[in-house]
C-alpha atoms as a PDB file:
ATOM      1  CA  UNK A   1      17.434  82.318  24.729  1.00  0.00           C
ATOM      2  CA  UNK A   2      13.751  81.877  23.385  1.00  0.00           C
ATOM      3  CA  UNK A   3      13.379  78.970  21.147  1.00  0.00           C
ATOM      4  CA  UNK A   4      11.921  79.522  17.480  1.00  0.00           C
ATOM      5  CA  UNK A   5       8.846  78.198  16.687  1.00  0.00           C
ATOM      6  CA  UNK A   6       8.438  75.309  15.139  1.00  0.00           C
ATOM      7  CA  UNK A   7       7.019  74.233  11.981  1.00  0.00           C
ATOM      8  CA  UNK A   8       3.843  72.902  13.861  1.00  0.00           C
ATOM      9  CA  UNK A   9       3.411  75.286  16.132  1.00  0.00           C
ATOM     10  CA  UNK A  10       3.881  77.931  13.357  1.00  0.00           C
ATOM     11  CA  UNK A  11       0.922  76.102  11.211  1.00  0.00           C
ATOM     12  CA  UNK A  12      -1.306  76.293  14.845  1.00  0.00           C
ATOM     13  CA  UNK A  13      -0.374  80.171  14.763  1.00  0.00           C
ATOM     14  CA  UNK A  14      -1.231  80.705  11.494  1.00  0.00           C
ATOM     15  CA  UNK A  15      -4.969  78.511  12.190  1.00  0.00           C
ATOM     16  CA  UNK A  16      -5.564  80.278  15.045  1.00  0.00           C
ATOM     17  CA  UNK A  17      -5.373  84.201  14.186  1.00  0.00           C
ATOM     18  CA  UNK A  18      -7.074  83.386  10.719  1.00  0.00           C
ATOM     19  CA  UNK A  19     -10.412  81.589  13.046  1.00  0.00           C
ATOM     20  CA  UNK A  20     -10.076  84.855  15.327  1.00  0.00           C
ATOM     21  CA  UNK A  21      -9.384  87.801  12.448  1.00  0.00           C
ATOM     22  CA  UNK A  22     -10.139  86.264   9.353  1.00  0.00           C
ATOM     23  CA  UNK A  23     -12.689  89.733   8.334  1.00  0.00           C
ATOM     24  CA  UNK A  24     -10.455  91.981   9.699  1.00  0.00           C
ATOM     25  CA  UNK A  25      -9.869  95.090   8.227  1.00  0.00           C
ATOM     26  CA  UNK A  26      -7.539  98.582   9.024  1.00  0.00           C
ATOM     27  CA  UNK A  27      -9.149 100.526  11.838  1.00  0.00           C
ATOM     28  CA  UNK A  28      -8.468 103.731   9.884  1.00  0.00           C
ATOM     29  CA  UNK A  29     -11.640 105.679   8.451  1.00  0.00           C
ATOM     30  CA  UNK A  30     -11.390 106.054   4.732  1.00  0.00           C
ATOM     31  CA  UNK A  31     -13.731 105.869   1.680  1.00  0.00           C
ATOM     32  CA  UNK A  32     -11.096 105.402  -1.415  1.00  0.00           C
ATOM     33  CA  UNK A  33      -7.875 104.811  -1.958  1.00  0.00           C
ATOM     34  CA  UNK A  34      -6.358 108.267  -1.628  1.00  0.00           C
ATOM     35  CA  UNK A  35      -7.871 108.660   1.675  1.00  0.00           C
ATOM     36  CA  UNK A  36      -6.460 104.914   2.458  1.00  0.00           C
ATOM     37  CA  UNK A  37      -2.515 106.255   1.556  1.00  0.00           C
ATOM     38  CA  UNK A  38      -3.026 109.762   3.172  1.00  0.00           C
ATOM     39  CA  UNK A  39      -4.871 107.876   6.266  1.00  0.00           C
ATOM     40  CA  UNK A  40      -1.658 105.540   6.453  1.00  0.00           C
ATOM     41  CA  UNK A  41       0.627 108.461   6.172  1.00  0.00           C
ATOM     42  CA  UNK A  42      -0.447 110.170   8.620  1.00  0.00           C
ATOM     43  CA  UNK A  43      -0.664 106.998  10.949  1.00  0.00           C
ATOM     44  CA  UNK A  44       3.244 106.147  11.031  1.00  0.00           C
ATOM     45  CA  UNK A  45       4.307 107.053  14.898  1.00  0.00           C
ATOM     46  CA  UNK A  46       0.977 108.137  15.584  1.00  0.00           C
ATOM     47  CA  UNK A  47      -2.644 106.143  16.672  1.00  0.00           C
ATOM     48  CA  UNK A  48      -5.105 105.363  13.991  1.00  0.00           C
ATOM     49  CA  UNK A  49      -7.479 106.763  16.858  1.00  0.00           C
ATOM     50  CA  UNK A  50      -5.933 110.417  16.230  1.00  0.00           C
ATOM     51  CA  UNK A  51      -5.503 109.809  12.458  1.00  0.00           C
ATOM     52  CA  UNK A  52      -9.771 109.204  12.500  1.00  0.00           C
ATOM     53  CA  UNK A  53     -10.358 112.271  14.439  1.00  0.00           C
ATOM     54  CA  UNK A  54      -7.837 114.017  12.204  1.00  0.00           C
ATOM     55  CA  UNK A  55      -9.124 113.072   8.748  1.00  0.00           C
ATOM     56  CA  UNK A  56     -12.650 114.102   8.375  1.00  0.00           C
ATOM     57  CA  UNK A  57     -11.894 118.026   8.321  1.00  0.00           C
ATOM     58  CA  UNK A  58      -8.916 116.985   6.264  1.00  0.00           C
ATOM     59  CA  UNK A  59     -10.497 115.314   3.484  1.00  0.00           C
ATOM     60  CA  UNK A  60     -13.609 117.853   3.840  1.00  0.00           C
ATOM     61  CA  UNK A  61     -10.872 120.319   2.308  1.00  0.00           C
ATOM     62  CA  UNK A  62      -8.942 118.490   0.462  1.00  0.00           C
ATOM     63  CA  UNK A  63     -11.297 115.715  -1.224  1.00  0.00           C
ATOM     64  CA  UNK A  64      -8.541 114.382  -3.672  1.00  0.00           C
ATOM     65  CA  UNK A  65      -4.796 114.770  -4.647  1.00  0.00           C
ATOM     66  CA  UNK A  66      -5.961 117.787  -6.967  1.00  0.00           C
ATOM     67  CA  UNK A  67      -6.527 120.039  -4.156  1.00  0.00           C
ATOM     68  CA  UNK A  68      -4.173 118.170  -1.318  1.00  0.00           C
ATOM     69  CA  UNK A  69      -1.348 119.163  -4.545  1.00  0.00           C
ATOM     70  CA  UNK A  70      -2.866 122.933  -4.386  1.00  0.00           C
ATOM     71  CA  UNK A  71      -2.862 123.571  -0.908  1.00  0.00           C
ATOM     72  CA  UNK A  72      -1.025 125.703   1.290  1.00  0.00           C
ATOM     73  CA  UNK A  73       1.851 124.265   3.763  1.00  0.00           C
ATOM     74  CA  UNK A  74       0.890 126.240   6.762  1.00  0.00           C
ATOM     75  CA  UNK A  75      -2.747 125.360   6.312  1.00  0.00           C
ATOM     76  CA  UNK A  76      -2.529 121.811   6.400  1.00  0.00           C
ATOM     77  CA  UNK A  77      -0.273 122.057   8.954  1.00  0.00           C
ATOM     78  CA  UNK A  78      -3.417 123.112  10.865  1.00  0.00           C
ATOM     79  CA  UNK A  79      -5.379 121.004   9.892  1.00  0.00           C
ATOM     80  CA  UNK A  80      -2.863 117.799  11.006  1.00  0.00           C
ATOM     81  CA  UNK A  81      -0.940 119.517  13.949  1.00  0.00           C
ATOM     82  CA  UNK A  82      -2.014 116.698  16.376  1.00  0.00           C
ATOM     83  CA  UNK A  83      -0.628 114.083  14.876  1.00  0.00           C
ATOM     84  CA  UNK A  84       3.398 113.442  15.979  1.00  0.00           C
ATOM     85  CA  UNK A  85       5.936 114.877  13.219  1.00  0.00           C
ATOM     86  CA  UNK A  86       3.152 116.507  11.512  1.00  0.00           C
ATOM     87  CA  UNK A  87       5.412 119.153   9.707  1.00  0.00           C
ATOM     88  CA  UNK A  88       7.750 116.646   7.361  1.00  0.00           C
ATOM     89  CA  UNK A  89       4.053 114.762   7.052  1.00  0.00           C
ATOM     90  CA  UNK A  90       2.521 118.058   5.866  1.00  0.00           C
ATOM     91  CA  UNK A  91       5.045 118.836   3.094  1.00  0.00           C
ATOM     92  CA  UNK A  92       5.406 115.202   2.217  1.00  0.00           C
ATOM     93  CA  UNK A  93       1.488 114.669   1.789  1.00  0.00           C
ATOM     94  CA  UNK A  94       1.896 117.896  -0.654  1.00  0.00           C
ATOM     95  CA  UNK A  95       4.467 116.283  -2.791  1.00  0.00           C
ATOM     96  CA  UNK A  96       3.045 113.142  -2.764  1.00  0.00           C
ATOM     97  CA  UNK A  97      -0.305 114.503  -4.259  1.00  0.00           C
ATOM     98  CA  UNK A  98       1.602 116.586  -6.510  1.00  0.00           C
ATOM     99  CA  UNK A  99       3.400 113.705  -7.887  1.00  0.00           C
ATOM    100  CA  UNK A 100       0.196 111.892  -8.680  1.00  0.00           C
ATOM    101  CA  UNK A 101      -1.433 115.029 -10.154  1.00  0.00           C
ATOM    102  CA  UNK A 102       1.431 115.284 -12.471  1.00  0.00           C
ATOM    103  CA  UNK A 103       3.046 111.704 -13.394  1.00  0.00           C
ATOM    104  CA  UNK A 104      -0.126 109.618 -12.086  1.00  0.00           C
ATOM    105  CA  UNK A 105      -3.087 112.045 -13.847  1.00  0.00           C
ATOM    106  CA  UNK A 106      -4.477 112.096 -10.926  1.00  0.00           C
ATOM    107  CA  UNK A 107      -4.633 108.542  -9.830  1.00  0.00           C
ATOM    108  CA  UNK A 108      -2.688 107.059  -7.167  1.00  0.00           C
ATOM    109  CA  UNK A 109      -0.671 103.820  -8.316  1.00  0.00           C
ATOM    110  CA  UNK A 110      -1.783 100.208  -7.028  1.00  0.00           C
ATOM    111  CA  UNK A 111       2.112  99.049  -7.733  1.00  0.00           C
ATOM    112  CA  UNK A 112       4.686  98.875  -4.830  1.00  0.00           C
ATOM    113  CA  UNK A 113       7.654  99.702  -7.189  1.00  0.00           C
ATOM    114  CA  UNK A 114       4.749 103.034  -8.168  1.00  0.00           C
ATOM    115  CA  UNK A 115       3.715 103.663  -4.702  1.00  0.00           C
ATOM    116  CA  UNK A 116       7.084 104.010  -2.736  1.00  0.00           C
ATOM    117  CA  UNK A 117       8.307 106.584  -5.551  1.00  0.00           C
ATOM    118  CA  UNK A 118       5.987 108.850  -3.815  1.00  0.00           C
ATOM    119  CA  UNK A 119       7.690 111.515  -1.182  1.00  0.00           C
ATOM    120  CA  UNK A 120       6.823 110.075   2.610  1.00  0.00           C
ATOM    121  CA  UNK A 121       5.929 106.693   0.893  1.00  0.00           C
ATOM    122  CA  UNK A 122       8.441 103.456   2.315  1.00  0.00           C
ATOM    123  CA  UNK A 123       7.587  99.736   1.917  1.00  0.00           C
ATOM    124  CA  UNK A 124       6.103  99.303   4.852  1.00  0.00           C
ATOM    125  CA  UNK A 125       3.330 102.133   4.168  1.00  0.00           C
ATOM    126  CA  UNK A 126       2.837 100.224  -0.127  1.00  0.00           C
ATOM    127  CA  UNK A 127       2.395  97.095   1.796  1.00  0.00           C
ATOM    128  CA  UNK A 128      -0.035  98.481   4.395  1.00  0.00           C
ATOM    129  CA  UNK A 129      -1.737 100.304   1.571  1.00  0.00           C
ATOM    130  CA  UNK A 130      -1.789  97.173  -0.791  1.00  0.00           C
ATOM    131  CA  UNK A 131      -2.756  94.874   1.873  1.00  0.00           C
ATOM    132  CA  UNK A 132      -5.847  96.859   3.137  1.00  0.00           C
ATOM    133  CA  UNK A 133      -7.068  97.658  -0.420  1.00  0.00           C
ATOM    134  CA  UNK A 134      -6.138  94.934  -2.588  1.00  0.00           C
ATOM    135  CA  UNK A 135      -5.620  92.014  -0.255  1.00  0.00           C
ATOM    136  CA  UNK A 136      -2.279  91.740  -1.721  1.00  0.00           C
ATOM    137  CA  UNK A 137      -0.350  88.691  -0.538  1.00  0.00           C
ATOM    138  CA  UNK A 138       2.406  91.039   1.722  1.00  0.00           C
ATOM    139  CA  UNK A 139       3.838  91.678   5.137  1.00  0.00           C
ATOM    140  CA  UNK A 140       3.938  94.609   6.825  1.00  0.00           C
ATOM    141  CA  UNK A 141       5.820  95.004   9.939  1.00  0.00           C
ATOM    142  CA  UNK A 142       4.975  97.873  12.454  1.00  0.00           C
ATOM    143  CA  UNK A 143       5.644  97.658  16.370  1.00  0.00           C
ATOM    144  CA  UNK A 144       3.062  95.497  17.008  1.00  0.00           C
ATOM    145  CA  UNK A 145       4.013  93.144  14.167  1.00  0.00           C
ATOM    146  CA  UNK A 146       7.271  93.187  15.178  1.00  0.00           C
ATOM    147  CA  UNK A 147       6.560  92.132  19.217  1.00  0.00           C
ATOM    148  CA  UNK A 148       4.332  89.669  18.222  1.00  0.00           C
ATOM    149  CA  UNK A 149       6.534  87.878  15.694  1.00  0.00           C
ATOM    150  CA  UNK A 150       9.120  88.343  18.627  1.00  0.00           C
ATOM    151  CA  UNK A 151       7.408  86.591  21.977  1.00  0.00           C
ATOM    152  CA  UNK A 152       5.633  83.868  19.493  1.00  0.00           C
ATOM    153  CA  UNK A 153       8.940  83.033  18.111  1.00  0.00           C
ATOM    154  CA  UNK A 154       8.147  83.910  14.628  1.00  0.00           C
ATOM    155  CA  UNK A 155      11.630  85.969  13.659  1.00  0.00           C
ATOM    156  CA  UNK A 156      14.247  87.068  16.610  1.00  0.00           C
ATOM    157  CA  UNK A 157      15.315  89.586  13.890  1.00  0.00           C
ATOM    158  CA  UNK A 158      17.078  92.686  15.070  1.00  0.00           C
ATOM    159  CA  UNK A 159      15.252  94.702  12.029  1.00  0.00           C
ATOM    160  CA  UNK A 160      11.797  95.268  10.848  1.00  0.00           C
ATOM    161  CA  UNK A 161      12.937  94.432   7.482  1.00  0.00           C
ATOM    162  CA  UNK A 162      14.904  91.147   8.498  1.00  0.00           C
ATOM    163  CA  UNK A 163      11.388  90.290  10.528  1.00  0.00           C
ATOM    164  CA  UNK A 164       9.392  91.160   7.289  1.00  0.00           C
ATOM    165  CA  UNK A 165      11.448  88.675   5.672  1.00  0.00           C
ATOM    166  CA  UNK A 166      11.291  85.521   8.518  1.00  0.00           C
ATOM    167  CA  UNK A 167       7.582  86.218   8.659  1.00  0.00           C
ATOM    168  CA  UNK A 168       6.858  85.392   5.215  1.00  0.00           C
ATOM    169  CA  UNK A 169       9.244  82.826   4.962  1.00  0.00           C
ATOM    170  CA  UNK A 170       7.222  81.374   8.364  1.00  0.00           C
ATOM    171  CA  UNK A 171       3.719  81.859   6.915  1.00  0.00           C
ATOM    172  CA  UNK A 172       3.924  82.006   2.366  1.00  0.00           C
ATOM    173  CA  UNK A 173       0.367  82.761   2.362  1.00  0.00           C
ATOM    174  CA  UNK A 174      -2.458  84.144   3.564  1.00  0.00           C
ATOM    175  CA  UNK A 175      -0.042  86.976   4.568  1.00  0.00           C
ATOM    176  CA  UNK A 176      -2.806  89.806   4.303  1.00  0.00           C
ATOM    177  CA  UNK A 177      -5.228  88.542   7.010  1.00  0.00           C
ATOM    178  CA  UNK A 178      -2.038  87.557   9.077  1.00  0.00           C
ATOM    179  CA  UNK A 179      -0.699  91.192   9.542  1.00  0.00           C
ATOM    180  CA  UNK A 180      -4.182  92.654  10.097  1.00  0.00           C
ATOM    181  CA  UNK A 181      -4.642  90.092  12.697  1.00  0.00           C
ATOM    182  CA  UNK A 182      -1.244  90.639  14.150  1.00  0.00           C
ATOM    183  CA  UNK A 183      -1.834  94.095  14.241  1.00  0.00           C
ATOM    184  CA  UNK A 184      -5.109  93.996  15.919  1.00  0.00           C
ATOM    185  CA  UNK A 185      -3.760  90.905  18.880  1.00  0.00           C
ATOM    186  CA  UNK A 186      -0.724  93.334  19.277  1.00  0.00           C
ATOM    187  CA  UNK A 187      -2.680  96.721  19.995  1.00  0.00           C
ATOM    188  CA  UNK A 188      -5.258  94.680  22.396  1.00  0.00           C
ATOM    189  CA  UNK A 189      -3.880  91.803  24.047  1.00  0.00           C
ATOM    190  CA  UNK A 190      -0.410  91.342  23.603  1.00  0.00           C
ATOM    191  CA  UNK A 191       0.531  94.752  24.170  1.00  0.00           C
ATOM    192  CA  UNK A 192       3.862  96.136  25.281  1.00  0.00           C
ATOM    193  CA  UNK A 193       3.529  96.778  28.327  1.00  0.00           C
ATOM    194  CA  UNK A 194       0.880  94.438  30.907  1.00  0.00           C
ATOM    195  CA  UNK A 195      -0.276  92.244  27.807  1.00  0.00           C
ATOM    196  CA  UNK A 196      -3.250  90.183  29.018  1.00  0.00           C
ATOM    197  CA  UNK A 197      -1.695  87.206  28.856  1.00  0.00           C
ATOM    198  CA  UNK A 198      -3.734  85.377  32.003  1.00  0.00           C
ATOM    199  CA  UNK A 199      -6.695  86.878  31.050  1.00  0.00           C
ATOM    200  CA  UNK A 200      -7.667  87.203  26.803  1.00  0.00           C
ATOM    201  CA  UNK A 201      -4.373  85.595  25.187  1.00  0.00           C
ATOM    202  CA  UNK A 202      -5.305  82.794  23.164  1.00  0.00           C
ATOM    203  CA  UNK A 203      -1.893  82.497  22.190  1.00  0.00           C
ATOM    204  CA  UNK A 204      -0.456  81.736  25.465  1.00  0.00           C
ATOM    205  CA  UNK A 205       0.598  77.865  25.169  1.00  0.00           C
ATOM    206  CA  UNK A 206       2.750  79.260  21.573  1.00  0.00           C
ATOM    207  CA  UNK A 207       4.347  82.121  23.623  1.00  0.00           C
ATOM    208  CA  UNK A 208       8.121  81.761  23.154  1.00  0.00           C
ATOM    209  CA  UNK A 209       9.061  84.419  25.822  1.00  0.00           C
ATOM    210  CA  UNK A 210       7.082  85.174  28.481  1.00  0.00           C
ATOM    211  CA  UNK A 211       7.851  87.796  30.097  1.00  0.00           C
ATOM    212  CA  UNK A 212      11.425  87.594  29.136  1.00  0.00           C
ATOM    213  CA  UNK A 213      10.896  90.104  25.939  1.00  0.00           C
ATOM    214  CA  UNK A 214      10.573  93.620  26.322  1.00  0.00           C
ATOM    215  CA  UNK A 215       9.396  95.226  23.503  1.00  0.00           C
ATOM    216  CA  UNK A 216      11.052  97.683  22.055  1.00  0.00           C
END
């Protein structure tokens, strides 16, 4: 069984992905906020790579929640049907921008209690949202958040909520620039499956487990 990281060793993690990511930002395309939350939407289960090549026709057609709230199912269906589960994301992107036509006048809310109201709209998509746009001192936890915190020893958690949890308990602050930079060391170097440990970690003397943990 991996050891949890220590207090120390969780300070020298925290020191050492703010020196290496401390200007990161999302790699999704977007100019405002609604095209932030729609962007993120569309990204859950599915590459911000596709979402880019997705979104510019999207938001050529629909340039805010007024028309996304107008449009027709099948049609932005269309528009999205390369990105995975685009149906459910189709009608929920419609009900979302209805909802914020009609109890938002037309402005999408910067609250997390506001923001997961909306239909296709969880935690981890407010905090994503929130974190990108307002620098908002949260924790988001996607798969690469959630292998990362696992082989550096961060949370052992079975859930991403539970991992949300030991992750700000672990770090307190700076929580913002922490998941963007986990984010960005999890898609490039310690991915799931050949991570570059020998070759780009800088992380390696903190890793927990090896090759003992298989992400899931």
């Amino acid at each position: 069984m991996a050891k949890k990281a220590s207090k120390k060793e969780i300070e020298e993690i925290r020191k050492r992905f703010i020196e290496r990511y401390k200007d990161a930002k999302t790699e999704l395309n977007y100019t405002n906020l609604y095209e932030l939350l729609v962007s993120v939407m569309l990204s859950a289960q599915c590459t911000d790579k596709r979402v880019n090549i997705i979104t510019p026709a999207l938001f050529k057609k629909y340039p805010s929640p007024k028309e996304l709230a107008a449009a027709k199912i099948e049609e932005l269906k269309d528009l999205i049907k390369t990105c995975s589960f685009f149906n459910n994301k189709a009608a929920n992107l419609i009900k979302m921008a209805k909802s914020v036509e009609e109890i938002y006048n037309g402005e999408i809310p910067l609250d997390e209690k506001e923001l997961v109201k909306l239909a296709g709209v969880g935690q981890k998509t407010a905090h994503v949202v929130m974190i990108e746009f307002t620098q908002k001192n949260l924790m988001a936890v996607d798969t690469h958040v959630f292998r990362v915190a696992h082989r550096l020893g961060l949370s052992f958690a079975k859930t991403v909520k539970q991992t949300e949890e030991d992750l700000v308990n672990a770090f307190k602050t700076d929580l913002y620039i922490l998941h963007q930079a986990m984010v960005l060391f999890g898609r490039y170097i310690c991915t799931a499956k050949n991570p570059k440990c020998d070759s780009e970690c800088f992380m390696k003397d903190l890793c927990k487990t090896k090759e003992s943990f298989k992400a899931g």
